[in-house]
PDB file of N, CA and C in Angstrom:
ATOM      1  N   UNK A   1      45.980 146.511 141.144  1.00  0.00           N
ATOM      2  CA  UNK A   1      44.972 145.573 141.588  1.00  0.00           C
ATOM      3  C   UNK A   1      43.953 145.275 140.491  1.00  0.00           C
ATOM      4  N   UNK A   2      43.577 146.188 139.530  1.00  0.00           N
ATOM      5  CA  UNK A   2      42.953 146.061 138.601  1.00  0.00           C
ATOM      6  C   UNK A   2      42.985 144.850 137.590  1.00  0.00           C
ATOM      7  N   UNK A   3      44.255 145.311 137.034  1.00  0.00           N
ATOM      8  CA  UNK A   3      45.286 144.420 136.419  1.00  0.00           C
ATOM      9  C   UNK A   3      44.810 142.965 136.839  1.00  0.00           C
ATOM     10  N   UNK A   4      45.406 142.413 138.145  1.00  0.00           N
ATOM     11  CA  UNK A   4      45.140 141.023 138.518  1.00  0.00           C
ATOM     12  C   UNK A   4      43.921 140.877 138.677  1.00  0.00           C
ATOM     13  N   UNK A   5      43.176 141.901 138.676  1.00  0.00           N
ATOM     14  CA  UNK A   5      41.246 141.710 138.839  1.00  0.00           C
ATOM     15  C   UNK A   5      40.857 140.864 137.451  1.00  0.00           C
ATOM     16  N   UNK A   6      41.217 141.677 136.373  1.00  0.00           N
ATOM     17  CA  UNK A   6      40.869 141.220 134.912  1.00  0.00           C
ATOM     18  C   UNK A   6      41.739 140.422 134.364  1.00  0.00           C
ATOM     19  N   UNK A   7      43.228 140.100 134.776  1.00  0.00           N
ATOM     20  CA  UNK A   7      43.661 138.895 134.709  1.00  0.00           C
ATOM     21  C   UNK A   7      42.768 137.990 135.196  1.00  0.00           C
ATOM     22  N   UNK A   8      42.177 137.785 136.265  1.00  0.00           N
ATOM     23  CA  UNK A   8      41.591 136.519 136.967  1.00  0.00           C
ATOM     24  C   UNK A   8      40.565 136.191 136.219  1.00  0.00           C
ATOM     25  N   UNK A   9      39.813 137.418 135.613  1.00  0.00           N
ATOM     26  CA  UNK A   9      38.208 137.175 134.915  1.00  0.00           C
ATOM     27  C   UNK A   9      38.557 136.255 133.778  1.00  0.00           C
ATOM     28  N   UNK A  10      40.007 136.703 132.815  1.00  0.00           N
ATOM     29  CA  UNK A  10      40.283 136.195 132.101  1.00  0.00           C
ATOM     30  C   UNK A  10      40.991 134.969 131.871  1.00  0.00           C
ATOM     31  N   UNK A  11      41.184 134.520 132.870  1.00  0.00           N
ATOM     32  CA  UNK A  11      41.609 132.879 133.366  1.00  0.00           C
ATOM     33  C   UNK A  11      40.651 132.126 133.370  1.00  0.00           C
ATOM     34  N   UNK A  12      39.354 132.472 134.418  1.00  0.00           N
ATOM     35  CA  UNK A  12      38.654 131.659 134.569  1.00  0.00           C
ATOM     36  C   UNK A  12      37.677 131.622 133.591  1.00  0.00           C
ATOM     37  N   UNK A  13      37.712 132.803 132.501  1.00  0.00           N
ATOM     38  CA  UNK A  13      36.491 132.056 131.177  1.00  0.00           C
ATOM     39  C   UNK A  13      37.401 131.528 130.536  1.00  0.00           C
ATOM     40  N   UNK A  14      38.817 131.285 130.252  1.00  0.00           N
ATOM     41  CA  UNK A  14      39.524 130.131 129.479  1.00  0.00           C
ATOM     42  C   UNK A  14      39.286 128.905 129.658  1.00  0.00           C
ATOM     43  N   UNK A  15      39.761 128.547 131.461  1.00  0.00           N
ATOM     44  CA  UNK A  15      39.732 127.187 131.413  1.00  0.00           C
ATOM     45  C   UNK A  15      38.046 126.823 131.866  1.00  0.00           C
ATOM     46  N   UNK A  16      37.015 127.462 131.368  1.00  0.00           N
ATOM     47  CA  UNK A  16      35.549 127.677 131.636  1.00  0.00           C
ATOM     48  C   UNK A  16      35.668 126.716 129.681  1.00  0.00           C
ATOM     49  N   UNK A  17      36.090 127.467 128.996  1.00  0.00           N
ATOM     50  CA  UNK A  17      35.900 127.535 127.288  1.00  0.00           C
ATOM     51  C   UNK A  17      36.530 126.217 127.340  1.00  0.00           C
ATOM     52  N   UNK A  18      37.845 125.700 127.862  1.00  0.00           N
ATOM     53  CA  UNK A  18      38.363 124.570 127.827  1.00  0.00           C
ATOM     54  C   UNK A  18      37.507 123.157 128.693  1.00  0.00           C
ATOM     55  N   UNK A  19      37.047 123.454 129.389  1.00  0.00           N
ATOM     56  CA  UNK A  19      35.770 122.750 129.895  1.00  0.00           C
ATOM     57  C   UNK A  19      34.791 122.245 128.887  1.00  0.00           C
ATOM     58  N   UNK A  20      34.197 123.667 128.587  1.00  0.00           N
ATOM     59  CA  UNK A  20      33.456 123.199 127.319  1.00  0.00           C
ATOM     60  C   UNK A  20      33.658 122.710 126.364  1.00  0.00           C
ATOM     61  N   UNK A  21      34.212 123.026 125.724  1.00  0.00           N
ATOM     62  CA  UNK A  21      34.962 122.614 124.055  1.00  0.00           C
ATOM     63  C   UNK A  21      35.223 120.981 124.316  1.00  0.00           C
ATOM     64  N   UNK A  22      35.711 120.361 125.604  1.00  0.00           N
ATOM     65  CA  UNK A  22      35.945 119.188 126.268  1.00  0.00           C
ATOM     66  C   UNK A  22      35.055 118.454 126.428  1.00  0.00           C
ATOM     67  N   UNK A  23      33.620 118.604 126.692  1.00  0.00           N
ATOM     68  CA  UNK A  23      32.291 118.365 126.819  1.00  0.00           C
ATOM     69  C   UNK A  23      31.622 118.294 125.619  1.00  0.00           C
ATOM     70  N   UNK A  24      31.677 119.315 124.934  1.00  0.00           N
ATOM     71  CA  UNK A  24      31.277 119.118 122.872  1.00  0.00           C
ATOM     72  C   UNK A  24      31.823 118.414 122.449  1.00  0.00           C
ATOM     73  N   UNK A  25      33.079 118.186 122.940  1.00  0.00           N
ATOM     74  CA  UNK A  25      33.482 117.006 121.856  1.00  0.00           C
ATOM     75  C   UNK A  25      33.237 115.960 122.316  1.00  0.00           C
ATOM     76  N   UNK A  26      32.559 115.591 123.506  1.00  0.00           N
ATOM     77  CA  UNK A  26      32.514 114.090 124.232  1.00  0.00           C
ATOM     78  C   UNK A  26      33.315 113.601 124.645  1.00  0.00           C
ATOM     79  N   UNK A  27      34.438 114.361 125.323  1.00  0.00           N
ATOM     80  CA  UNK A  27      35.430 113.444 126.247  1.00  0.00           C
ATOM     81  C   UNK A  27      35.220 113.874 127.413  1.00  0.00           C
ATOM     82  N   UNK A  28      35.560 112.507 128.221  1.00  0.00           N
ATOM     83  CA  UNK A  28      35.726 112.711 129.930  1.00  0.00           C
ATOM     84  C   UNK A  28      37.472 113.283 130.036  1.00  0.00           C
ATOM     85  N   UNK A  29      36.939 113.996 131.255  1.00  0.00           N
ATOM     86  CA  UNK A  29      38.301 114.374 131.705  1.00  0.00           C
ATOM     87  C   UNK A  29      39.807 113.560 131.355  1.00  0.00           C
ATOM     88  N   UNK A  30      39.363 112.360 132.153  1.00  0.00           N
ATOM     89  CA  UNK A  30      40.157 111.007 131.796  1.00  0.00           C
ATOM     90  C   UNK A  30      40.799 111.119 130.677  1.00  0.00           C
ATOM     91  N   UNK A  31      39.913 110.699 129.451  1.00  0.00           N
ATOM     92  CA  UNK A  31      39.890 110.743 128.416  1.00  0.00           C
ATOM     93  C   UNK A  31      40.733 112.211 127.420  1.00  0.00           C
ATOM     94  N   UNK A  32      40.538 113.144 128.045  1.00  0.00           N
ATOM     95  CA  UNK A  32      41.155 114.063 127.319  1.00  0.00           C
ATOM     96  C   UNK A  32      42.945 114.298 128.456  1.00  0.00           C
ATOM     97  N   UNK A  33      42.842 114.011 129.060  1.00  0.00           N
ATOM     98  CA  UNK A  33      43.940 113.918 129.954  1.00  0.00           C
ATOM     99  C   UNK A  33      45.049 113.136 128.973  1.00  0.00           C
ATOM    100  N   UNK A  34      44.576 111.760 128.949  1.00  0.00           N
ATOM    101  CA  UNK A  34      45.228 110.827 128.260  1.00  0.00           C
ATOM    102  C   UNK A  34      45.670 111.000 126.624  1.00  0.00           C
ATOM    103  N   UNK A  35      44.955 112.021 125.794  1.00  0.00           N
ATOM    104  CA  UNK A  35      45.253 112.527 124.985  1.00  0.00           C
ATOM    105  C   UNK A  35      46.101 113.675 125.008  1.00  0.00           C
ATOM    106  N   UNK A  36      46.152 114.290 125.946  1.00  0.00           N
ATOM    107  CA  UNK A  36      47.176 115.276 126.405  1.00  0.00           C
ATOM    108  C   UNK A  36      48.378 114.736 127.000  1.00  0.00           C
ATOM    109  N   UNK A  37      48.491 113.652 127.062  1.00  0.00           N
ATOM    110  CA  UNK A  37      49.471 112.838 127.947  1.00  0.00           C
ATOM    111  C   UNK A  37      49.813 113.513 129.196  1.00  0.00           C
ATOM    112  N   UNK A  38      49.107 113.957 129.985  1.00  0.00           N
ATOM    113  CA  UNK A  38      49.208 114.875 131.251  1.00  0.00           C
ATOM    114  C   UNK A  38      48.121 114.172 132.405  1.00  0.00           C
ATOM    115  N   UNK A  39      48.912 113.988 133.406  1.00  0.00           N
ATOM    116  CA  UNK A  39      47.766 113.435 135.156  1.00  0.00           C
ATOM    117  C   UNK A  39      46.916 113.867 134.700  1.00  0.00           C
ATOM    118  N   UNK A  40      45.734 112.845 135.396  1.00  0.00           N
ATOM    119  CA  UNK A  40      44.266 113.245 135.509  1.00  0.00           C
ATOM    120  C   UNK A  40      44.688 114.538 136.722  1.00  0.00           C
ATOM    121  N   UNK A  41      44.677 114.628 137.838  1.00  0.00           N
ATOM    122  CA  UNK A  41      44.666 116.178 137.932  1.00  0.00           C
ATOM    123  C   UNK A  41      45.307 116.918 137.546  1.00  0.00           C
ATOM    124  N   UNK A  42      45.999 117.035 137.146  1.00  0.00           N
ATOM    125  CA  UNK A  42      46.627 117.998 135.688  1.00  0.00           C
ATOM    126  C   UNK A  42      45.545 118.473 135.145  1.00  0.00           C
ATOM    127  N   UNK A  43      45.243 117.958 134.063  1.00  0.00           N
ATOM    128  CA  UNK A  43      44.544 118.471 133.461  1.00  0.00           C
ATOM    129  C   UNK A  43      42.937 118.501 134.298  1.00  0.00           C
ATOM    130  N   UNK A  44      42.435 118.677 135.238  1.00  0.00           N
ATOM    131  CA  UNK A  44      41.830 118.995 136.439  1.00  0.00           C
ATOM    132  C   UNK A  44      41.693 120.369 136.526  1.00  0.00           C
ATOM    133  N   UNK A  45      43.034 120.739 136.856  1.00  0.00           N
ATOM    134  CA  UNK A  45      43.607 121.708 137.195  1.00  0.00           C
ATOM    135  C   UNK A  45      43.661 123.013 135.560  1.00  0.00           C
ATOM    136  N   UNK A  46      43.699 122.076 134.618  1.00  0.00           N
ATOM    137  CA  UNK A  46      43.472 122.828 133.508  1.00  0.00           C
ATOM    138  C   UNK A  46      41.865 123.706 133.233  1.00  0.00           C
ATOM    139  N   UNK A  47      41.043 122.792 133.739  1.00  0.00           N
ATOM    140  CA  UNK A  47      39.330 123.587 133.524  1.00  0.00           C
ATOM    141  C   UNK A  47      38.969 124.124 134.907  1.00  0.00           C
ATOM    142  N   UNK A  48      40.365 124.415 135.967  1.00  0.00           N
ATOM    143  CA  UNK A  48      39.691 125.211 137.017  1.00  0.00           C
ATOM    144  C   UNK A  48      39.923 125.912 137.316  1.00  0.00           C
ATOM    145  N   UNK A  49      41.658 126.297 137.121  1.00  0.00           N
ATOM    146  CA  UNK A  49      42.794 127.350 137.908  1.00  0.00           C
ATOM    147  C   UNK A  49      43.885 127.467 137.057  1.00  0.00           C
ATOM    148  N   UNK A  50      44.239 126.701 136.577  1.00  0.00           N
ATOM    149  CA  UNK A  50      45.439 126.775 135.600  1.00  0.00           C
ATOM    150  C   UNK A  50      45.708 127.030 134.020  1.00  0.00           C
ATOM    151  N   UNK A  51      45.871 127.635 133.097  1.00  0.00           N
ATOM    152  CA  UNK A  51      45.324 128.095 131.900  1.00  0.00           C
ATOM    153  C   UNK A  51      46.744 127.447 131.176  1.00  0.00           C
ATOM    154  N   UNK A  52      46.601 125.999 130.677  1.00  0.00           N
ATOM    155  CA  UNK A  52      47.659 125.522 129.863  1.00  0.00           C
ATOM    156  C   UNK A  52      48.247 125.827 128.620  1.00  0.00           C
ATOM    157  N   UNK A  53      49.045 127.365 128.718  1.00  0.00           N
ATOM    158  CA  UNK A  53      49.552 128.075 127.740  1.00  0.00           C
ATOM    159  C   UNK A  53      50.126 127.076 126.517  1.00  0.00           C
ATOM    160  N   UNK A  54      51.049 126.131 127.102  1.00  0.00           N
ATOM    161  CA  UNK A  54      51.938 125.345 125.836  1.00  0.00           C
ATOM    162  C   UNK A  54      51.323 123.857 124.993  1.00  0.00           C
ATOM    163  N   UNK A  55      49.449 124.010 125.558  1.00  0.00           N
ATOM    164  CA  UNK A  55      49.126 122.961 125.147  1.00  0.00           C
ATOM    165  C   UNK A  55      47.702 123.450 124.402  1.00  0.00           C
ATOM    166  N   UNK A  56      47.778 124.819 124.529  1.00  0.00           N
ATOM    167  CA  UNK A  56      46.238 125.608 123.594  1.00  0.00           C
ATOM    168  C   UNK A  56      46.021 125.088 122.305  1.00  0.00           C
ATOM    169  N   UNK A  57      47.108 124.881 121.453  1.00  0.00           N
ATOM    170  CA  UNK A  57      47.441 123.933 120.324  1.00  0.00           C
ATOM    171  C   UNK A  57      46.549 122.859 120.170  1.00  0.00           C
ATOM    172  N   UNK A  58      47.436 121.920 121.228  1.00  0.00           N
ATOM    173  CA  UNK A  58      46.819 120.537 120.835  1.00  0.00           C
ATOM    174  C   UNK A  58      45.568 120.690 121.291  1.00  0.00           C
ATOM    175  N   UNK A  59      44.781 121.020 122.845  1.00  0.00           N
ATOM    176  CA  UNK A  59      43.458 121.262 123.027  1.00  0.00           C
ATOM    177  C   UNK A  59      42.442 121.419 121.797  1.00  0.00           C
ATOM    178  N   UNK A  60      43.212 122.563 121.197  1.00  0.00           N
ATOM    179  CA  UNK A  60      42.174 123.609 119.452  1.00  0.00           C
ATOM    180  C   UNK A  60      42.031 122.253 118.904  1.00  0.00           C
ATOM    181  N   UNK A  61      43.056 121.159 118.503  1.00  0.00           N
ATOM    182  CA  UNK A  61      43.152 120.169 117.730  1.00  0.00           C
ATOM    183  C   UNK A  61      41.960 119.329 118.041  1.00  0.00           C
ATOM    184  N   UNK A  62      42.033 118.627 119.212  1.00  0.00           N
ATOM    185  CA  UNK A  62      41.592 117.703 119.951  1.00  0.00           C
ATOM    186  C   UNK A  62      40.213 118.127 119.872  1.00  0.00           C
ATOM    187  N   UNK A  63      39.367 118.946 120.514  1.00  0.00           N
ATOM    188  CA  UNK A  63      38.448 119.510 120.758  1.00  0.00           C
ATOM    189  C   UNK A  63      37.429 120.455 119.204  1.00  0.00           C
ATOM    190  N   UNK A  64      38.934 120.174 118.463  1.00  0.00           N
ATOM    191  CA  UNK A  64      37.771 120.837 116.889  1.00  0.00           C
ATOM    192  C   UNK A  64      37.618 122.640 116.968  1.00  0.00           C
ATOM    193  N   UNK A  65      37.713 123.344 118.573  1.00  0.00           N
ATOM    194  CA  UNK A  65      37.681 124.445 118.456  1.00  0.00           C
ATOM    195  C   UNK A  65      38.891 125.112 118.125  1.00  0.00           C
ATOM    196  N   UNK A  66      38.428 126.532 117.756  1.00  0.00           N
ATOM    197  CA  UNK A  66      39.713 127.461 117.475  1.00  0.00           C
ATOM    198  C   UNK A  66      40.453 127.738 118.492  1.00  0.00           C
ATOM    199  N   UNK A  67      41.734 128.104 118.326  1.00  0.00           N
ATOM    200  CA  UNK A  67      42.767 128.901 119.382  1.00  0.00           C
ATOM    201  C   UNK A  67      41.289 130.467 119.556  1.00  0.00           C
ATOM    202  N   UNK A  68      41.210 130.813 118.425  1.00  0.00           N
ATOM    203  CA  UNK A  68      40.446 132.312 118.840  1.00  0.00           C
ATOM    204  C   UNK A  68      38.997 132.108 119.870  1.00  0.00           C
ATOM    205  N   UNK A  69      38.636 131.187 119.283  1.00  0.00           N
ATOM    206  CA  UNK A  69      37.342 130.550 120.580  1.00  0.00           C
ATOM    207  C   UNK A  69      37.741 130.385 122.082  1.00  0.00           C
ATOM    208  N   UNK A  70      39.327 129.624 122.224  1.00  0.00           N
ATOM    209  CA  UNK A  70      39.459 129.019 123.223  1.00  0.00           C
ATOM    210  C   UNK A  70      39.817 130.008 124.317  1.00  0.00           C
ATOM    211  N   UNK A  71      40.612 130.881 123.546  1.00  0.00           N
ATOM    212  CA  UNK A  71      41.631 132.102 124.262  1.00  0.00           C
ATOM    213  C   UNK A  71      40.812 133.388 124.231  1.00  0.00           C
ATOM    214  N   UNK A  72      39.460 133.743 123.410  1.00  0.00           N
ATOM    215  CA  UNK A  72      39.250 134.979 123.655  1.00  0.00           C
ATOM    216  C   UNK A  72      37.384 134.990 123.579  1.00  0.00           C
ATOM    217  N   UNK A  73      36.542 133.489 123.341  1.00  0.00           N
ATOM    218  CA  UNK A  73      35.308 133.356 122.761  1.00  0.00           C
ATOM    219  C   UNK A  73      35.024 133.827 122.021  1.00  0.00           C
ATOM    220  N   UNK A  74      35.430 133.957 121.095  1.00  0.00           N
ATOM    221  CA  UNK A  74      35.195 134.689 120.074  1.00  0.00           C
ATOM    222  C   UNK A  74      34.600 133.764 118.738  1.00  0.00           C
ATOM    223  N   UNK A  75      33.729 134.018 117.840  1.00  0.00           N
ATOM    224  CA  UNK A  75      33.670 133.652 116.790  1.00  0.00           C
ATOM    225  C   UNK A  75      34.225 132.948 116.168  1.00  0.00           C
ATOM    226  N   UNK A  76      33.801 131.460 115.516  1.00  0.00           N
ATOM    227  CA  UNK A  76      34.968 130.725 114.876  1.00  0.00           C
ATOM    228  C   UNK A  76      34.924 131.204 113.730  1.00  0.00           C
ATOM    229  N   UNK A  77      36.001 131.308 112.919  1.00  0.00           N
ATOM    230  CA  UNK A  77      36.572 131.593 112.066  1.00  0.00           C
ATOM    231  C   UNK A  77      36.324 130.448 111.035  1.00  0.00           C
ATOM    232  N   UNK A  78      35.794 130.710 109.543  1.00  0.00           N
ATOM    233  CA  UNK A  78      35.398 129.015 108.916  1.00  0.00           C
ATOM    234  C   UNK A  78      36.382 128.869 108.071  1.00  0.00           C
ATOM    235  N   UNK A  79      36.518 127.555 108.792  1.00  0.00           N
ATOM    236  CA  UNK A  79      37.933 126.626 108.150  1.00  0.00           C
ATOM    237  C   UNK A  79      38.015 126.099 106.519  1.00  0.00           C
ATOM    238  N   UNK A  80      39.120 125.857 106.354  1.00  0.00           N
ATOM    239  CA  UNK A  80      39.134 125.361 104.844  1.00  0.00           C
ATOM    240  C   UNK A  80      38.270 124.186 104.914  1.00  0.00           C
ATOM    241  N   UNK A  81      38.274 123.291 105.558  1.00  0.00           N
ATOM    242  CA  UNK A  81      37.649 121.918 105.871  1.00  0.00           C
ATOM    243  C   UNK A  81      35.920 122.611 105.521  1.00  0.00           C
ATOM    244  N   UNK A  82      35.559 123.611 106.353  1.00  0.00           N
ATOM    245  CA  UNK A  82      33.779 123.594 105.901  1.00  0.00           C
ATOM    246  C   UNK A  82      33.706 124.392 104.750  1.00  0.00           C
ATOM    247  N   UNK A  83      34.808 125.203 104.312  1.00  0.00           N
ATOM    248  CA  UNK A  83      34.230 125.857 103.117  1.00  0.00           C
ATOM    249  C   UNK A  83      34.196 124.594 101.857  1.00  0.00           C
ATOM    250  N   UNK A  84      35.382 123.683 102.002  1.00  0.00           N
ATOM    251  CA  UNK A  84      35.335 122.676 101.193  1.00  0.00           C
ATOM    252  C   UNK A  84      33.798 121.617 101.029  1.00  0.00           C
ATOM    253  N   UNK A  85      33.125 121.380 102.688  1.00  0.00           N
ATOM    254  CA  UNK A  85      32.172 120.445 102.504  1.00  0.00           C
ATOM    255  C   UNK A  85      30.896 121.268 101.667  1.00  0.00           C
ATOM    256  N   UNK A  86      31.079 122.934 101.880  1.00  0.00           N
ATOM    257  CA  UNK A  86      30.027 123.773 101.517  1.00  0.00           C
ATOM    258  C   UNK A  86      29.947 123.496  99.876  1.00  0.00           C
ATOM    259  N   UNK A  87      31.163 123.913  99.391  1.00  0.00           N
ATOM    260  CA  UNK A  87      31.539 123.475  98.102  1.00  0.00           C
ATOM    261  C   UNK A  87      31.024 122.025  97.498  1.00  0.00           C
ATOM    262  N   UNK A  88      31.229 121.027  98.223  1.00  0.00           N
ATOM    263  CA  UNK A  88      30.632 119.700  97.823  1.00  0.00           C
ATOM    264  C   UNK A  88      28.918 119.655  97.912  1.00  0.00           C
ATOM    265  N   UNK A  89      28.593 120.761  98.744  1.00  0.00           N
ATOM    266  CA  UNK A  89      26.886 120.388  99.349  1.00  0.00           C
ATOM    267  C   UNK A  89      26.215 121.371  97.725  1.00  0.00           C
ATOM    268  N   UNK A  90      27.037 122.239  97.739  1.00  0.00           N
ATOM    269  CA  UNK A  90      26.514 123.055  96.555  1.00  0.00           C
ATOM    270  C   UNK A  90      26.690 122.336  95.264  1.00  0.00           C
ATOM    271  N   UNK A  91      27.612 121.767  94.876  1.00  0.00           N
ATOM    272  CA  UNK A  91      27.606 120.681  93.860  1.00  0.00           C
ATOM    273  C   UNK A  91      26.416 119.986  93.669  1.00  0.00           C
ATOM    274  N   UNK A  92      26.359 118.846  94.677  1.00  0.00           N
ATOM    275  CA  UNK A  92      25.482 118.152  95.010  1.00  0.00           C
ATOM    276  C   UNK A  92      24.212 119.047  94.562  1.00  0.00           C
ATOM    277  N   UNK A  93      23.873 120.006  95.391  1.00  0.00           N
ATOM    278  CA  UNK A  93      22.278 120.383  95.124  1.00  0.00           C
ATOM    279  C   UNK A  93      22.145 120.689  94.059  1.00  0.00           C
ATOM    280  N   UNK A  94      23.330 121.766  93.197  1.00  0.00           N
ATOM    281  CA  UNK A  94      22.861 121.524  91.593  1.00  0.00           C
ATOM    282  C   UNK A  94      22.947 120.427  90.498  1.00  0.00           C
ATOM    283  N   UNK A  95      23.499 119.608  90.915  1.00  0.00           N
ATOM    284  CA  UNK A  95      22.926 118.625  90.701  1.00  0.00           C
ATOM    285  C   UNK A  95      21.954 117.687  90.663  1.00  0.00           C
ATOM    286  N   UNK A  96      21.253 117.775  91.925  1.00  0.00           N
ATOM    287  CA  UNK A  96      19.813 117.228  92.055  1.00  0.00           C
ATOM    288  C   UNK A  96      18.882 118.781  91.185  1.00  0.00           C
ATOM    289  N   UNK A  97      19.340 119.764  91.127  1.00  0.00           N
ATOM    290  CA  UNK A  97      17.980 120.735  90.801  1.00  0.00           C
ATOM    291  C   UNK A  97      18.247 120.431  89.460  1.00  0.00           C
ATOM    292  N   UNK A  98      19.003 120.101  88.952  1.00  0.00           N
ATOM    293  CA  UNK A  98      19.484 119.636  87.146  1.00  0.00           C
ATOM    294  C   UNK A  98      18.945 118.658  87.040  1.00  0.00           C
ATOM    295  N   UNK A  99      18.980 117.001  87.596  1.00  0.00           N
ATOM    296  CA  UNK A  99      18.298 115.982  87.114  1.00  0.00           C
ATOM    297  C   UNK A  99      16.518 116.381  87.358  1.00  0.00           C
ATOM    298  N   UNK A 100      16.204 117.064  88.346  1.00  0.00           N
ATOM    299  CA  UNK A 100      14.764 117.409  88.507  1.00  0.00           C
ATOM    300  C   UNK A 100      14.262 118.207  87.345  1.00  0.00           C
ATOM    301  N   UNK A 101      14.967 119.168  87.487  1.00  0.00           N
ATOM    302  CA  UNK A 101      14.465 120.226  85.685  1.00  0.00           C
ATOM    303  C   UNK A 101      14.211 119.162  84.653  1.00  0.00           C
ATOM    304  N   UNK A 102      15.198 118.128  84.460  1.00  0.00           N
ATOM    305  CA  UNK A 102      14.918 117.410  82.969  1.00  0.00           C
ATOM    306  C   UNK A 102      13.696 116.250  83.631  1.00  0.00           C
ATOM    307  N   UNK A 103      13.590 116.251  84.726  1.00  0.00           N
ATOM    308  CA  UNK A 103      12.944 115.044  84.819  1.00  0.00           C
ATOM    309  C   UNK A 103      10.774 116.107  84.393  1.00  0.00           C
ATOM    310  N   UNK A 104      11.204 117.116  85.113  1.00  0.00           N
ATOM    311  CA  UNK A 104      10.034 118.200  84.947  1.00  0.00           C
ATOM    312  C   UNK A 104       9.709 118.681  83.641  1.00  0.00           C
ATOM    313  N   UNK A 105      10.927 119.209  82.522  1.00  0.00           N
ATOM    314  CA  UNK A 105      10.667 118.855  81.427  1.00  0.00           C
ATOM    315  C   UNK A 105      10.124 118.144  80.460  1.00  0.00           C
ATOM    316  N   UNK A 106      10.836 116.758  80.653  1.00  0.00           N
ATOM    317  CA  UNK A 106      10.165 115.622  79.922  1.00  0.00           C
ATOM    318  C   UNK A 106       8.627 115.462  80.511  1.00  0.00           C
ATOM    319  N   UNK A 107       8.511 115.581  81.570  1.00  0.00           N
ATOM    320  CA  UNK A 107       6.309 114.688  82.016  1.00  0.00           C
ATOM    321  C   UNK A 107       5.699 116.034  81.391  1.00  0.00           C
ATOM    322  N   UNK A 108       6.135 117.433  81.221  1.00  0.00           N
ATOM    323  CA  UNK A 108       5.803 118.693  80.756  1.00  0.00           C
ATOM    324  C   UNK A 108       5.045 118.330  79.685  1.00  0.00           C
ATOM    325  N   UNK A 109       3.590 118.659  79.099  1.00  0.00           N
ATOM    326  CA  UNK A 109       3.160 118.735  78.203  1.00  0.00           C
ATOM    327  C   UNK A 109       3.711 119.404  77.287  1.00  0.00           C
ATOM    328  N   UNK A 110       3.918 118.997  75.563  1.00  0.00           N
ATOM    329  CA  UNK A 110       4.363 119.766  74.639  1.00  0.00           C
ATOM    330  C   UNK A 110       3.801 121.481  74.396  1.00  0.00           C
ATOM    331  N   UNK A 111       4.076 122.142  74.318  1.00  0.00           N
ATOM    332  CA  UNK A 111       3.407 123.239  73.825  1.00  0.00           C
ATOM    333  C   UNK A 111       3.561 124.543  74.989  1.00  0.00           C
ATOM    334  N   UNK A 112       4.137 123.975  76.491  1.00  0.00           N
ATOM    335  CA  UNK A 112       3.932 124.595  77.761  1.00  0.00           C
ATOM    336  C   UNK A 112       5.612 125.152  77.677  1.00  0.00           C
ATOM    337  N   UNK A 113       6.192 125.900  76.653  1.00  0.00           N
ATOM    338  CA  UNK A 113       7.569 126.148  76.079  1.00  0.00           C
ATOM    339  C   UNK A 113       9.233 125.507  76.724  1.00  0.00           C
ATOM    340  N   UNK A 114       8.691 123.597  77.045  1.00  0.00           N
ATOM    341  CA  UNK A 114       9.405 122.884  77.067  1.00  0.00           C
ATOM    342  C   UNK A 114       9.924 122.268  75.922  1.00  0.00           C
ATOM    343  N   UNK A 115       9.633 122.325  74.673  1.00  0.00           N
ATOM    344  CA  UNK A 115      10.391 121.619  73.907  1.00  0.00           C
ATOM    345  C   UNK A 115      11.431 121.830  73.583  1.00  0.00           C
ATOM    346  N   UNK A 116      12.291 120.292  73.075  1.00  0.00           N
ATOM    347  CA  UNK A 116      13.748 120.460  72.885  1.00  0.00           C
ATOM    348  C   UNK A 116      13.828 121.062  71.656  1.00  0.00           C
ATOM    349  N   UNK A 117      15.122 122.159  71.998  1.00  0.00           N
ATOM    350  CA  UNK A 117      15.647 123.515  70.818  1.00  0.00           C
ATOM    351  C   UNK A 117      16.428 122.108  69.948  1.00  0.00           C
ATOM    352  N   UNK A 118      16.233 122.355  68.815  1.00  0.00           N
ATOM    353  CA  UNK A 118      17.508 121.345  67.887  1.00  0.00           C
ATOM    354  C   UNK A 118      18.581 122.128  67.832  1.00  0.00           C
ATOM    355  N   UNK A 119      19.428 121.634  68.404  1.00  0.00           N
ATOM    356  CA  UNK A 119      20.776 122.137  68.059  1.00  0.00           C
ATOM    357  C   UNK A 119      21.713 122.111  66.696  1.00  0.00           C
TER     358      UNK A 119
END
């Protein structure tokens, strides 16, 4: 009895997580139904009672969340996609702190140990 006790707990925060993740991303039921190519109560039935094992996939896809979010709440895991934009944001800022240094340099009064080294 146990068993099906914590089976059940664990059903209903899935299609609870699949609810949500559905809602963050801004789709109506409708709407994510039709991307699932599955009845509007179908997928109904997916955020209330039914835990759509062969479609956790496309959901993760659709919705932007992880399989590990969807199936256990857990922590997302960071994707190649944000370590890449992190990579571009860090570029970027040393870049702006580089044109600022020379721009701080040059208005720098001589003598304040900004002058240019001759190479």
């Amino acid at each position: 009895m146990r068993v099906d006790l914590m089976a059940e707990l664990q059903r209903r925060e899935i299609t609870e997580r699949i609810r949500q993740a559905r809602t963050e991303a801004g789709l109506t039921q409708p709407e994510m139904a039709n991307l699932l190519e599955v009845a509007m109560r179908t997928y109904q039935n997916y955020e209330s009672e039914r835990v759509p094992w062969d479609l956790m996939g496309r959901i993760s896809d659709i919705t932007g969340r992880s399989l590990r979010w969807l199936l256990h709440g857990e922590s997302e895991a960071t994707t190649y996609a944000d370590l890449a934009g992190m990579v571009e944001q860090q570029k970027a800022l040393a870049t702006a702190i580089a044109e600022l240094t020379e721009v701080v340099r040059r208005l720098s009064p001589p003598g304040e140990g900004n002058e240019r080294r001759a190479s």
